[in-house]
Every structure is written in structure tokens, then in C-alpha cells.
N, C-alpha and C. Protein backbone atom coordinates (compact mmCIF):
# COMPACT_ATOMS: atom_id res chain seq x y z
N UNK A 1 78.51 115.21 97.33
CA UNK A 1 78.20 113.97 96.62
C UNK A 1 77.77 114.33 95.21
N UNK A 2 78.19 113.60 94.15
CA UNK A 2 77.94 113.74 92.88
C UNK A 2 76.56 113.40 92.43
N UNK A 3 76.22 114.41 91.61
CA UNK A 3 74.32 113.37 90.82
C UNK A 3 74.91 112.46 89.91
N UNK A 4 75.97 112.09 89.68
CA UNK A 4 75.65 110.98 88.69
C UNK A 4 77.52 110.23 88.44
N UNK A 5 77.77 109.17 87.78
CA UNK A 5 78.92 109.03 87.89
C UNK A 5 80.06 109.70 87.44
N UNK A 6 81.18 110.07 87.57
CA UNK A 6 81.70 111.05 87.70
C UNK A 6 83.32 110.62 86.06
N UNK A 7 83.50 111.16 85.24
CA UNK A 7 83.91 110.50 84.54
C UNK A 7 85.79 110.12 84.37
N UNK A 8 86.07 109.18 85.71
CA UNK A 8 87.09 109.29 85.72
C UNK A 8 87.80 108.08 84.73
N UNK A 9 88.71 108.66 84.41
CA UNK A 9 89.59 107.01 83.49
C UNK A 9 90.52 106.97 84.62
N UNK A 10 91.88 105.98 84.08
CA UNK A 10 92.91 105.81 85.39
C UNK A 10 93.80 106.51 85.19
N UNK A 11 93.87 107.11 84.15
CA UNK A 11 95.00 108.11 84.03
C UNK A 11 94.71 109.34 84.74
N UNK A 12 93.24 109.84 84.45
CA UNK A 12 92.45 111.06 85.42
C UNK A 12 93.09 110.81 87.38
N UNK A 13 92.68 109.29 87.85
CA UNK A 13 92.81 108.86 89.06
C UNK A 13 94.17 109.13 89.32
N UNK A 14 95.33 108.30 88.42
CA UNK A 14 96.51 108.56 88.45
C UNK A 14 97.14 110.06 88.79
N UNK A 15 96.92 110.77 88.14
CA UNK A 15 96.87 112.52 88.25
C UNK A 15 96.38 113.45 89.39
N UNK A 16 95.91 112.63 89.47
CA UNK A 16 94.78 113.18 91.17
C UNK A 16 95.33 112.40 92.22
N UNK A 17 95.77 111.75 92.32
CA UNK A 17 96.54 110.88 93.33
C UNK A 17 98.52 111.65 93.62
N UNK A 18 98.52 111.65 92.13
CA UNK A 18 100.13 112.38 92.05
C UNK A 18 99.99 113.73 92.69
N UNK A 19 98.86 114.51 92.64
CA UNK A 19 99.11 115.47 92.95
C UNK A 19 98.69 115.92 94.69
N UNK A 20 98.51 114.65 95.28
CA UNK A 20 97.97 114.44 97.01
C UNK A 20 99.48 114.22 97.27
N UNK A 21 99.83 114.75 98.16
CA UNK A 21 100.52 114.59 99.55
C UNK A 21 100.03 114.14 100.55
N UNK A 22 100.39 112.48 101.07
CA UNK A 22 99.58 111.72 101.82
C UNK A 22 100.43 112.59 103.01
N UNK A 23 99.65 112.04 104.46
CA UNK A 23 99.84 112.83 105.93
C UNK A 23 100.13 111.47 106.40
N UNK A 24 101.26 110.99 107.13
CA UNK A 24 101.62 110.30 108.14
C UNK A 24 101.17 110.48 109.30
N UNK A 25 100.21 109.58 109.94
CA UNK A 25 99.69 109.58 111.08
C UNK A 25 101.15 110.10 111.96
N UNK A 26 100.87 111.07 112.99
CA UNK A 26 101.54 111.50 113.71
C UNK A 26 101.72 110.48 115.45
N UNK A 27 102.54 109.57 115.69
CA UNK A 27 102.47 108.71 116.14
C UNK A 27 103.99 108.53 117.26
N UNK A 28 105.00 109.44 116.62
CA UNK A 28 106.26 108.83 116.92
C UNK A 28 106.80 107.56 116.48
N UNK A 29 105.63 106.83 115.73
CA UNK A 29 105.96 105.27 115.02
C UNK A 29 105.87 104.40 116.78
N UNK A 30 104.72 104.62 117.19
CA UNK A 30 104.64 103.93 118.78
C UNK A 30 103.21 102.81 118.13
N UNK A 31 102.66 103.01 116.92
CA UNK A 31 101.24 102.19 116.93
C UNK A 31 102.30 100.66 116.10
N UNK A 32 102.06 99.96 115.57
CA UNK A 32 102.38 99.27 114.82
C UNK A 32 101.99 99.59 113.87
N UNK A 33 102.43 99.22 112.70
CA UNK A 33 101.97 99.71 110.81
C UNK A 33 101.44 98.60 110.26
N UNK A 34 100.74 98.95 109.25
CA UNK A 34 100.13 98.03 108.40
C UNK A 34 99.74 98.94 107.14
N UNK A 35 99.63 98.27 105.50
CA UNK A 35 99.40 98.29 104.68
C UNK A 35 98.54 97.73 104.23
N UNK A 36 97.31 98.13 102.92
CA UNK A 36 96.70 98.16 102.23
C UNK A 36 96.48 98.19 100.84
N UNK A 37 96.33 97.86 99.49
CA UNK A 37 96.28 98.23 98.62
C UNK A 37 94.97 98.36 97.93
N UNK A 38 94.39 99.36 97.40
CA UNK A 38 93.56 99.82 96.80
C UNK A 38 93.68 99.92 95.32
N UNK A 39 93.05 98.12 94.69
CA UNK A 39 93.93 98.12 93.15
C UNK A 39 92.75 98.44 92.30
N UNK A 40 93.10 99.17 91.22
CA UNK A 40 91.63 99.23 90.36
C UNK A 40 91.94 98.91 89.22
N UNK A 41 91.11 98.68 88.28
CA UNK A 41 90.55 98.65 86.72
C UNK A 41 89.66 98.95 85.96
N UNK A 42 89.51 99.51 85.52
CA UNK A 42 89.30 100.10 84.25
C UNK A 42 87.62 98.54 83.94
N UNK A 43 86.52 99.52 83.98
CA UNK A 43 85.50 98.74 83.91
C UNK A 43 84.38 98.77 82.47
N UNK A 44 84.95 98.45 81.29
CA UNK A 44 84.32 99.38 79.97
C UNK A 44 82.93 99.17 79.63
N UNK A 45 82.45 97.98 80.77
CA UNK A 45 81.29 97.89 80.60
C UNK A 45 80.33 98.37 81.13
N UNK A 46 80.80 99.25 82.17
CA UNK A 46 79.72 100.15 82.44
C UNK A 46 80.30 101.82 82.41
N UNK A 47 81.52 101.74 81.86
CA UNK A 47 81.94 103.12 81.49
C UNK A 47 82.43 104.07 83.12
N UNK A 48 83.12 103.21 83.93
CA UNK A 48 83.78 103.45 85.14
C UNK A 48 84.97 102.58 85.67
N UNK A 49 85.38 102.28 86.61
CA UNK A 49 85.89 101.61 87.75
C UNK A 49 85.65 101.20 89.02
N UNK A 50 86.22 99.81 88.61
CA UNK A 50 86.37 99.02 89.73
C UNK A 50 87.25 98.65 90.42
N UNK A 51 87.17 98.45 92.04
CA UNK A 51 88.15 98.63 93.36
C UNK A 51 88.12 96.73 93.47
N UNK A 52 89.17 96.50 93.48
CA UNK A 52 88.97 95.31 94.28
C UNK A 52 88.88 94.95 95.56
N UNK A 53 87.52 93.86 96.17
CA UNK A 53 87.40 93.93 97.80
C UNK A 53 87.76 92.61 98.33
N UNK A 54 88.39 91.90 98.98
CA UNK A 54 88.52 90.94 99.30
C UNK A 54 87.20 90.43 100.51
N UNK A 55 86.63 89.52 101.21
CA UNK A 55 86.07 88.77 102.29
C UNK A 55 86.67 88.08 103.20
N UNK A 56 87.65 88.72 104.07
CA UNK A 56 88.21 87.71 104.99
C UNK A 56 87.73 86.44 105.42
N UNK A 57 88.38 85.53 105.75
CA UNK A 57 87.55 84.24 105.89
C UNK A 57 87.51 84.24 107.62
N UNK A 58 86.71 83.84 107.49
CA UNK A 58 86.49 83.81 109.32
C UNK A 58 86.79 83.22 110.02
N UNK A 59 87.54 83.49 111.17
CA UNK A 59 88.99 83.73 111.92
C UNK A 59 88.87 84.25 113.20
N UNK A 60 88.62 83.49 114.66
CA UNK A 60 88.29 84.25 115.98
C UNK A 60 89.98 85.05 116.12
N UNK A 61 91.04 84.84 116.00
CA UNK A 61 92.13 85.73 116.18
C UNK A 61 91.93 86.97 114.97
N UNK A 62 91.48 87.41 114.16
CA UNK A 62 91.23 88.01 113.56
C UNK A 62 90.34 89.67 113.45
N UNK A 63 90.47 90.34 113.93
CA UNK A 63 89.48 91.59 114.10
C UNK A 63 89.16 91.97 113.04
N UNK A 64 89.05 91.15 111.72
CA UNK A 64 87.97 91.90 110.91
C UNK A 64 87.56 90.43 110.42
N UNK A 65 87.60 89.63 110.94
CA UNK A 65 87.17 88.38 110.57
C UNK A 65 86.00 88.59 109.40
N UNK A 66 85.60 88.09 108.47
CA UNK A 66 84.50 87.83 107.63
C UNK A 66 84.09 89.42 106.74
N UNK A 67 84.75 90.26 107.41
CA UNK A 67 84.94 91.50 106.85
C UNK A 67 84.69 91.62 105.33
N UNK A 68 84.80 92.47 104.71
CA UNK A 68 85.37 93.12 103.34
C UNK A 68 86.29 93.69 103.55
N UNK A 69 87.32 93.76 103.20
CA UNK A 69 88.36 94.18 103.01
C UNK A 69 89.17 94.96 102.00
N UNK A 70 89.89 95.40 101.82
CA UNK A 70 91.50 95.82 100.76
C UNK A 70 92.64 95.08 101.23
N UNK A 71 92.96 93.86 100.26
CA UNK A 71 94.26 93.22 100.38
C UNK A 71 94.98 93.94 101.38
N UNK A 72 95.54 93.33 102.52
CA UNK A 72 96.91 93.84 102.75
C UNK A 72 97.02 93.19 104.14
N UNK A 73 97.76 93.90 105.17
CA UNK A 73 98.34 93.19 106.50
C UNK A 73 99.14 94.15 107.57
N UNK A 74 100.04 93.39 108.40
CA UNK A 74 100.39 94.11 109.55
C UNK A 74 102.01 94.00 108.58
N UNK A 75 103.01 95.26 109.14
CA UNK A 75 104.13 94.90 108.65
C UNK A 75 105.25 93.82 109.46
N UNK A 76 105.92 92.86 108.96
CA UNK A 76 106.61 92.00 109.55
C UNK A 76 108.15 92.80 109.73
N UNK A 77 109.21 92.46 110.73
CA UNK A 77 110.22 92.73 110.61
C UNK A 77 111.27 92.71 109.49
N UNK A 78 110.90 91.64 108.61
CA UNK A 78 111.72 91.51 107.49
C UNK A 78 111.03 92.68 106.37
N UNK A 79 109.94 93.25 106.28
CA UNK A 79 109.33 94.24 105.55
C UNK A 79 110.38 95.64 106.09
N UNK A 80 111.02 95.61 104.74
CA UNK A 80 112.16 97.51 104.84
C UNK A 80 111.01 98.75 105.31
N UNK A 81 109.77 98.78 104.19
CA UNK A 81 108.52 99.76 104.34
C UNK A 81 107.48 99.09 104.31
N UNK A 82 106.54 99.74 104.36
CA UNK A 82 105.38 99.48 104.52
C UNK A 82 105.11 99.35 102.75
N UNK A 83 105.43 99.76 101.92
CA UNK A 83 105.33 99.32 100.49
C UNK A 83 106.00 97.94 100.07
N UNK A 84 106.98 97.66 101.06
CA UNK A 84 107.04 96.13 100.93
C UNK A 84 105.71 94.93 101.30
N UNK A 85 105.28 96.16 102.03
CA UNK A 85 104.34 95.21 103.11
C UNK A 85 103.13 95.07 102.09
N UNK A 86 102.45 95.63 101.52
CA UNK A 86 101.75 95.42 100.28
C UNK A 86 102.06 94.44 99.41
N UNK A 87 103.18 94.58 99.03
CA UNK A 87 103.69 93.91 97.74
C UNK A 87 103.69 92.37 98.25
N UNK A 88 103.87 91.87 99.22
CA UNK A 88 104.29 90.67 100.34
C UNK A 88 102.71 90.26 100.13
N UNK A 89 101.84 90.98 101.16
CA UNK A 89 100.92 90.39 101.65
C UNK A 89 100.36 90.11 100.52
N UNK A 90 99.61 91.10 99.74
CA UNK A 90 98.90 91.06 97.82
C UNK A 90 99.28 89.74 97.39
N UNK A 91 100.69 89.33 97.84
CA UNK A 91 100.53 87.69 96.53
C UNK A 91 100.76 87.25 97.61
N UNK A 92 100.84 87.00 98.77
CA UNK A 92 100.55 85.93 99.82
C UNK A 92 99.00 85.88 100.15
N UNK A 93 98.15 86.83 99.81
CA UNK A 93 96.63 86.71 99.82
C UNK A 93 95.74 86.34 98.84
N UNK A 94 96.48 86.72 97.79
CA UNK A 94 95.60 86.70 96.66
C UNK A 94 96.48 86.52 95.44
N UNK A 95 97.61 85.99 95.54
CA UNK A 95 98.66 85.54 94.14
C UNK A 95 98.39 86.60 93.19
N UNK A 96 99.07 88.00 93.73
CA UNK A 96 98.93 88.83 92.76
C UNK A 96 100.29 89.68 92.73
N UNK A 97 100.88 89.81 91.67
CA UNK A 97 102.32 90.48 91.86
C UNK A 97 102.26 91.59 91.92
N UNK A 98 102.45 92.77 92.53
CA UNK A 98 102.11 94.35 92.19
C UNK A 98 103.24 94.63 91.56
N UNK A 99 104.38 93.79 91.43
CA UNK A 99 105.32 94.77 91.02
C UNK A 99 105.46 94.24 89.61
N UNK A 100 104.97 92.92 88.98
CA UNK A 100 104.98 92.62 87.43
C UNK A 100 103.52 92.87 86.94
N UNK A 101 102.31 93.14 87.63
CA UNK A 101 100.80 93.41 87.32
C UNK A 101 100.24 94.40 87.25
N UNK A 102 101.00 95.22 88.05
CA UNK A 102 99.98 96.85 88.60
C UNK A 102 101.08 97.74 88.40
N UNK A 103 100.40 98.81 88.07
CA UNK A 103 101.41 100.32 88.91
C UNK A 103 101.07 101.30 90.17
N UNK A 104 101.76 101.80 90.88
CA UNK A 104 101.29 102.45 91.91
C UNK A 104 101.23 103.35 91.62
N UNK A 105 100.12 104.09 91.61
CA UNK A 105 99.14 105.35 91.42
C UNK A 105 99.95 106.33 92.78
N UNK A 106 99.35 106.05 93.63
CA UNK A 106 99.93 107.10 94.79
C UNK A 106 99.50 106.32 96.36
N UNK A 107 99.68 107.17 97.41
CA UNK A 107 99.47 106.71 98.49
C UNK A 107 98.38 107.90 99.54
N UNK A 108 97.34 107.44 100.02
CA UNK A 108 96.76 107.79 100.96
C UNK A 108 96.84 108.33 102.45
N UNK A 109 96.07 109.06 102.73
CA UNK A 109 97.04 109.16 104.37
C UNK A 109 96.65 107.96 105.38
N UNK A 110 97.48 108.04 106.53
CA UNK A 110 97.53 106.92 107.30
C UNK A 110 95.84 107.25 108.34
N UNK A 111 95.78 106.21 108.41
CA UNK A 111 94.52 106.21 108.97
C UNK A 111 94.80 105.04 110.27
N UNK A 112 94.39 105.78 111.21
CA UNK A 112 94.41 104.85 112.83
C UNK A 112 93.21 103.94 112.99
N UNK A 113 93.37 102.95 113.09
CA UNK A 113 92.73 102.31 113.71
C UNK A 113 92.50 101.78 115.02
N UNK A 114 91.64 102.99 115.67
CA UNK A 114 91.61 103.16 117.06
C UNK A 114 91.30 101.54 117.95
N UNK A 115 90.71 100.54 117.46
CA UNK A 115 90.24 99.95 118.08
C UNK A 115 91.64 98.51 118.42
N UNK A 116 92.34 98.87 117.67
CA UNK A 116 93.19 97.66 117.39
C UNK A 116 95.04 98.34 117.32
N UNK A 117 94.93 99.85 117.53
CA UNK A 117 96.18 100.80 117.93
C UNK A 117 96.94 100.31 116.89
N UNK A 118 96.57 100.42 115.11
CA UNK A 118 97.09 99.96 114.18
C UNK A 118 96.95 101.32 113.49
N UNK A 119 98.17 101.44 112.95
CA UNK A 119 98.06 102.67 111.64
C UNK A 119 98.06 102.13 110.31
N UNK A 120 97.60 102.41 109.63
CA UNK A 120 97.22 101.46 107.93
C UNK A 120 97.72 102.55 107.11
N UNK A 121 98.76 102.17 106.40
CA UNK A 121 99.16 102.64 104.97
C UNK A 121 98.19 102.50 103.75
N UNK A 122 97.43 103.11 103.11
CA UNK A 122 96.88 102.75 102.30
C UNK A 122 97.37 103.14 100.64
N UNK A 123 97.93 101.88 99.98
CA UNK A 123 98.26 102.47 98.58
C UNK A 123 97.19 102.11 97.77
N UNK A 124 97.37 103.25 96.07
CA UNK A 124 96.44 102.73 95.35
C UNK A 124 97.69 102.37 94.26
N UNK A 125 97.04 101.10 93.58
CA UNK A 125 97.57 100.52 92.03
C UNK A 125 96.93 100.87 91.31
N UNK A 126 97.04 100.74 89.88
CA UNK A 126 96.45 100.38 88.83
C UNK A 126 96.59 98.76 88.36
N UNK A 127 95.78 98.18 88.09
CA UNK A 127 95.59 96.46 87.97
C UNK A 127 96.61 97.09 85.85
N UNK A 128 97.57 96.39 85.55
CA UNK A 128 97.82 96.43 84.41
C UNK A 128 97.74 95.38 83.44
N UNK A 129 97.70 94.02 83.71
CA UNK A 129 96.96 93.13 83.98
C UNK A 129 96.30 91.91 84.77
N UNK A 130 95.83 90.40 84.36
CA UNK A 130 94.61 90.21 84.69
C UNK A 130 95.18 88.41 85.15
N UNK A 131 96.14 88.07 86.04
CA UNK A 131 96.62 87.01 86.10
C UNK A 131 95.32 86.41 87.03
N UNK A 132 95.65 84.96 87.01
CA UNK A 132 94.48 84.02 87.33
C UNK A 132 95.02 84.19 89.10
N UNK A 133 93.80 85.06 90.19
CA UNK A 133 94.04 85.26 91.47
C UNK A 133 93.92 83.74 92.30
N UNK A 134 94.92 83.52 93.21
CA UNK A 134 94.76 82.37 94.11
C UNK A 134 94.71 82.88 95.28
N UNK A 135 93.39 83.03 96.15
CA UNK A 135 93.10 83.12 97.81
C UNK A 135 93.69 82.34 98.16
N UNK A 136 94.48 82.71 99.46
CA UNK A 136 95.02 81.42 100.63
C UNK A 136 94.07 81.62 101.56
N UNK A 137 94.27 80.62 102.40
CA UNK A 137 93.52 80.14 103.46
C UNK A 137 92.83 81.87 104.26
N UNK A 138 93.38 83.02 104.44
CA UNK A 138 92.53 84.37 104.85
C UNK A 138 91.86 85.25 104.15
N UNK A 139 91.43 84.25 102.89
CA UNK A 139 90.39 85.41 101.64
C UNK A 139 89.58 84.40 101.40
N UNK A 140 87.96 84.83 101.57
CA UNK A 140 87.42 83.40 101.63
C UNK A 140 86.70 83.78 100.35
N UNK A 141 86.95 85.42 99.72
CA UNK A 141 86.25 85.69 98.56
C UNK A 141 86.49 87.07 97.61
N UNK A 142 86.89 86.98 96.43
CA UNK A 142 87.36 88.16 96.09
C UNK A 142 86.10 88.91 95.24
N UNK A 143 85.94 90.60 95.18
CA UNK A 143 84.25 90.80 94.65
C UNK A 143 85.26 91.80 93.73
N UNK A 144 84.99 92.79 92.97
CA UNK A 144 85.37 94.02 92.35
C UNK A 144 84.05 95.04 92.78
N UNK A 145 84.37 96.15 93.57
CA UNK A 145 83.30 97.15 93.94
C UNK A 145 83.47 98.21 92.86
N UNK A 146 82.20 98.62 92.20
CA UNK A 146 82.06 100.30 91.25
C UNK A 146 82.32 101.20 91.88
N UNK A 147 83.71 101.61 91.92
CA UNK A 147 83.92 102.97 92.48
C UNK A 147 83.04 104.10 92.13
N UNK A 148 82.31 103.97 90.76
CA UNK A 148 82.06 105.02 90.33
C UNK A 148 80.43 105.46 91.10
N UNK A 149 79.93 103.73 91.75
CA UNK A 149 78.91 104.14 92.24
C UNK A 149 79.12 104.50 93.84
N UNK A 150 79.99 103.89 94.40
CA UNK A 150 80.42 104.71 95.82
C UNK A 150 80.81 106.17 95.73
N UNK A 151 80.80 106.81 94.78
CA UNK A 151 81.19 108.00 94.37
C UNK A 151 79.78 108.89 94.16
N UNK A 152 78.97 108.32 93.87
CA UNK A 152 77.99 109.10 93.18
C UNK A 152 76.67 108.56 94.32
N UNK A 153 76.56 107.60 95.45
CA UNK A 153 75.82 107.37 96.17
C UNK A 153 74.67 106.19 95.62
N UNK A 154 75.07 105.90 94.87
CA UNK A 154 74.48 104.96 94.56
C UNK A 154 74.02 103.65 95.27
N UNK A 155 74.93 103.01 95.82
CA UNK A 155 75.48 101.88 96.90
C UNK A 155 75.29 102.19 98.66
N UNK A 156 75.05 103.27 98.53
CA UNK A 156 74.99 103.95 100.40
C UNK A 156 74.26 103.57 100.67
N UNK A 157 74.43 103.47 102.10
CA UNK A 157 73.71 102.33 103.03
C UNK A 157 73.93 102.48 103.93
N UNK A 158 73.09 101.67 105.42
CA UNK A 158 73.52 102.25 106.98
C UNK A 158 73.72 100.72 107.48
N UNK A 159 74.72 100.15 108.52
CA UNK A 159 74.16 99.06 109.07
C UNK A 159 74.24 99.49 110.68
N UNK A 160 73.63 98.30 111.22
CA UNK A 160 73.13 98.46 112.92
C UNK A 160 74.55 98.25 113.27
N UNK A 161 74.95 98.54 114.17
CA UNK A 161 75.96 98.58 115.42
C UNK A 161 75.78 98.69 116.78
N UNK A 162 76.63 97.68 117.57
CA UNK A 162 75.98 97.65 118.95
C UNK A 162 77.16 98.28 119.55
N UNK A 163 77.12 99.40 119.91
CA UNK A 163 78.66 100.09 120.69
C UNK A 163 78.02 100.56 122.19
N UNK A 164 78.96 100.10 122.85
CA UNK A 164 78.64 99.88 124.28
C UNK A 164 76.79 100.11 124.98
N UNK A 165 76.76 99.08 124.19
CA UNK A 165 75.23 98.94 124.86
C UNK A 165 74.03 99.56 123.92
N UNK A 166 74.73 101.25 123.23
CA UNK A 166 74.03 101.17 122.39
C UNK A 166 73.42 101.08 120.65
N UNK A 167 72.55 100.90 120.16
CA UNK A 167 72.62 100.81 118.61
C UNK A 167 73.03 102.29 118.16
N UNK A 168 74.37 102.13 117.01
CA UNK A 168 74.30 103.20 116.16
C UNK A 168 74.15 102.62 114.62
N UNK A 169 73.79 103.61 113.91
CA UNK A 169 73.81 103.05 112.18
C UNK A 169 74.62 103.72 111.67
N UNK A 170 75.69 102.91 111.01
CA UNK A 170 76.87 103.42 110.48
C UNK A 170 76.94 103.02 109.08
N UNK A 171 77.53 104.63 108.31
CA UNK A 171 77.22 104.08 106.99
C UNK A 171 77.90 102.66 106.21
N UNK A 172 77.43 102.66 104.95
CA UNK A 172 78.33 101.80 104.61
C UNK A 172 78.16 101.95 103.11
N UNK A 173 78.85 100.99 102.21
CA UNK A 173 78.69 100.74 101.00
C UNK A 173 77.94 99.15 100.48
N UNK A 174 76.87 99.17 99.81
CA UNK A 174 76.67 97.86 99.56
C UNK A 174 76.94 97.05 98.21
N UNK A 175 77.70 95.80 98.27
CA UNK A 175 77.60 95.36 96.70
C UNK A 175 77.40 93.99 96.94
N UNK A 176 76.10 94.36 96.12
CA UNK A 176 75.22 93.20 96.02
C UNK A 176 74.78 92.86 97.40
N UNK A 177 75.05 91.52 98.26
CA UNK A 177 74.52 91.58 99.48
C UNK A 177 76.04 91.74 100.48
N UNK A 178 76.85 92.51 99.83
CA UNK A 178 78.11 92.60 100.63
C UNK A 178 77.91 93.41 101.04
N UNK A 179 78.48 94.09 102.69
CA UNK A 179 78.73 95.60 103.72
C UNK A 179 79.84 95.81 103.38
N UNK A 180 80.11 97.23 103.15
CA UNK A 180 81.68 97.85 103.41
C UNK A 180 81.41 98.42 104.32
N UNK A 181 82.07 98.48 105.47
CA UNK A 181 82.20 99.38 106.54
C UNK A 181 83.37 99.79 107.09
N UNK A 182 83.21 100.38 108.20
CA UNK A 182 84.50 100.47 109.47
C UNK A 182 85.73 100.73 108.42
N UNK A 183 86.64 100.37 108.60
CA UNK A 183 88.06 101.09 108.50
C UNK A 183 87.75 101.04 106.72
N UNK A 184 87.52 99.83 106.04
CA UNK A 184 87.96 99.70 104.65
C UNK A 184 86.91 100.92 104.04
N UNK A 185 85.52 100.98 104.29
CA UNK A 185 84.40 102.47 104.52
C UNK A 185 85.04 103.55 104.28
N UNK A 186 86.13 103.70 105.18
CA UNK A 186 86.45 105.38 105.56
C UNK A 186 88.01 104.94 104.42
N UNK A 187 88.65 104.13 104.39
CA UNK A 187 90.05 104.79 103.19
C UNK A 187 89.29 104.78 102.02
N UNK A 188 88.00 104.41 101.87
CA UNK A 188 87.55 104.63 100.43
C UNK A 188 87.13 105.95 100.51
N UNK A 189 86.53 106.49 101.29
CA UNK A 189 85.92 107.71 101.12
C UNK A 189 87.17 108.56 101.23
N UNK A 190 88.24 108.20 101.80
CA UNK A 190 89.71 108.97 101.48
C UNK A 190 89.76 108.98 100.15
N UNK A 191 89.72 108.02 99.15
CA UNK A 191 90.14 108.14 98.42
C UNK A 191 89.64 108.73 97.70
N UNK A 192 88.03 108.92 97.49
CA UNK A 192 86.91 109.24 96.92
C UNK A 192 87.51 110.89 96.93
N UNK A 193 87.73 111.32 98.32
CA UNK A 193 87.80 112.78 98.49
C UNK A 193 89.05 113.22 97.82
N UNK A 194 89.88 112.31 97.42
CA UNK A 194 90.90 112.82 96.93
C UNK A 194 90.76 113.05 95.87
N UNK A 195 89.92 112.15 94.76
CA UNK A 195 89.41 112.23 93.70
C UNK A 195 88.76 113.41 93.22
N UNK A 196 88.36 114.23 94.41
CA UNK A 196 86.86 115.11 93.85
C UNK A 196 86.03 114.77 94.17
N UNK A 197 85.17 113.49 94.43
CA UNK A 197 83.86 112.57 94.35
C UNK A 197 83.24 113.02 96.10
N UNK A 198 83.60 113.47 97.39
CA UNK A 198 83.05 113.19 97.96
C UNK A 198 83.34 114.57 99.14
């Protein structure tokens, strides 16, 4: 963990991302897929970056109902890749084009999500610019998180968990009175580690 924020621009991130070779969950392609995007910008007012987090809106069919989140979804049949599946869900969630707004930085490794037998693609963008975002009905709130302080520990935090009967405290990230945890928790700290930061 870093003492202090760590001085990345997006071109630094960009470079450090190009030079990862993401790992494909080893699966046979038997889990179902899903995508993620991890978009950032360039924050000059505090001399770092910011991740954008979405708030799922709450949803009993839903397993991350009310969550924090990273834009994204399960892939549909009409999705060729899972980089379609980003590009789809991003402006069906949040009216955001990745392919006229952002650039894609690189891609993360796949990360299982044991509880729900989902493998998650996780990409990162760069936000290039700043169109007016429209939530549909499954984003009940969009925040921008300081990467630079999830990087440097600033934001760390534990919350309670009740797993079979008993309490564990699992870390998390806090912004403002928001939790990051569970799956969206751990591709940040992927990403963090890819960075250097963690």
C-alpha cells in the first residue's frame, strides 16, 4: 500500500494496462460471461482520478441489488464478445457511448463470481468526453470514486457480513456514505495491482 497518492495521469494508466496480459478464467466457457467497464477521468482538482460507480436500484431478481457497482451486465446472444457486451449495456445503463466517448485502455482478468457461477470481463476506458448521463430504470445513482485514494488507503474500510451463520468483516472502500465491496472491491484492487498501487 502506498503512503500517499500515487502520481498517475491516464496516459501513465493507459501504459500499465497495455503492458498486462489479462488471464481468462479457465472455465471451458461452462460459467456464463459478463462484462464490466471500469471508465475513468482525469480529476484536476485534486490532482488524481476518478472511477466511475454506479448504485443499482433495488431489485429482488437482482444479486447485487442496491449494490455499487461498474456499469455493465450478463452477455446476451446477440453480443459477438463480451466487448460488445460493455459497449451495449454502458448506454443501455447509463446513455454513455464507449465507442464515440471513451477509449479502451486495456482489459483485466476474468474474475468468477462464485456465488452466482458468473465470469466478469472487466474493461478499463478512458472517459474522453463528458455527455449528459441518462440512468434507466437499474441505476438508481451514478457517484465518481478517487482512485487515487483507494490506492493509497485512504477510503479502507471493513463491513459486517453474515456468512452462514457467522459474522465476517470484509474489506471495503468507502465514498462518502457509499460501500464498495464483494466482486466490484476485488476488480478494483485488480486493477489497483496492475497499476503498482496495491
Amino acid at each position: 500500500m502506498t503512503s500517499g497518492p500515487p502520481p498517475w495521469t491516464l496516459e501513465i494508466v493507459g501504459a500499465r494496462l497495455a503492458a498486462h496480459e489479462a488471464r481468462d478464467y479457465e472455465d471451458g466457457g461452462a460459467d456464463p460471461r459478463a462484462a464490466v467497464a471500469a471508465i475513468l477521468r482525469e480529476a484536476p482538482e485534486r490532482g488524481g482520478i476518478d472511477v466511475m460507480l454506479i448504485r443499482r436500484a433495488e431489485h429482488p431478481a437482482d444479486p447485487w441489488s442496491g449494490h455499487m457497482a461498474l456499469p455493465g451486465g450478463r452477455k446476451d446472444p446477440i453480443d459477438e464478445t463480451v466487448l460488445h457486451t460493455i459497449v451495449r449495456e454502458t448506454r443501455e445503463e447509463i446513455g454513455l457511448d464507449l465507442r464515440k466517448d471513451a477509449t479502451l485502455l486495456g482489459r483485466l482478468d476474468e474474475i468468477h463470481a462464485q456465488h452466482t457461477s458468473m465470469v466478469v470481463a472487466p474493461f478499463v476506458f478512458r472517459l474522453d468526453r463528458s455527455p449528459e448521463l441518462t440512468p434507466n430504470h437499474e441505476v438508481a445513482e451514478i457517484v465518481w470514486g478517487p482512485l487515487d485514494a483507494f490506492a493509497s488507503g485512504a477510503v479502507d474500510g471493513t463491513m459486517p457480513y453474515l456468512f452462514k451463520g457467522t459474522r465476517v468483516d470484509l474489506p471495503c472502500f468507502m465514498v462518502g456514505d457509499r460501500i464498495v465491496w464483494g466482486l466490484t472491491y476485488r476488480m478494483l484492487c485488480v486493477l489497483l495491482e496492475v497499476l503498482g498501487a496495491r
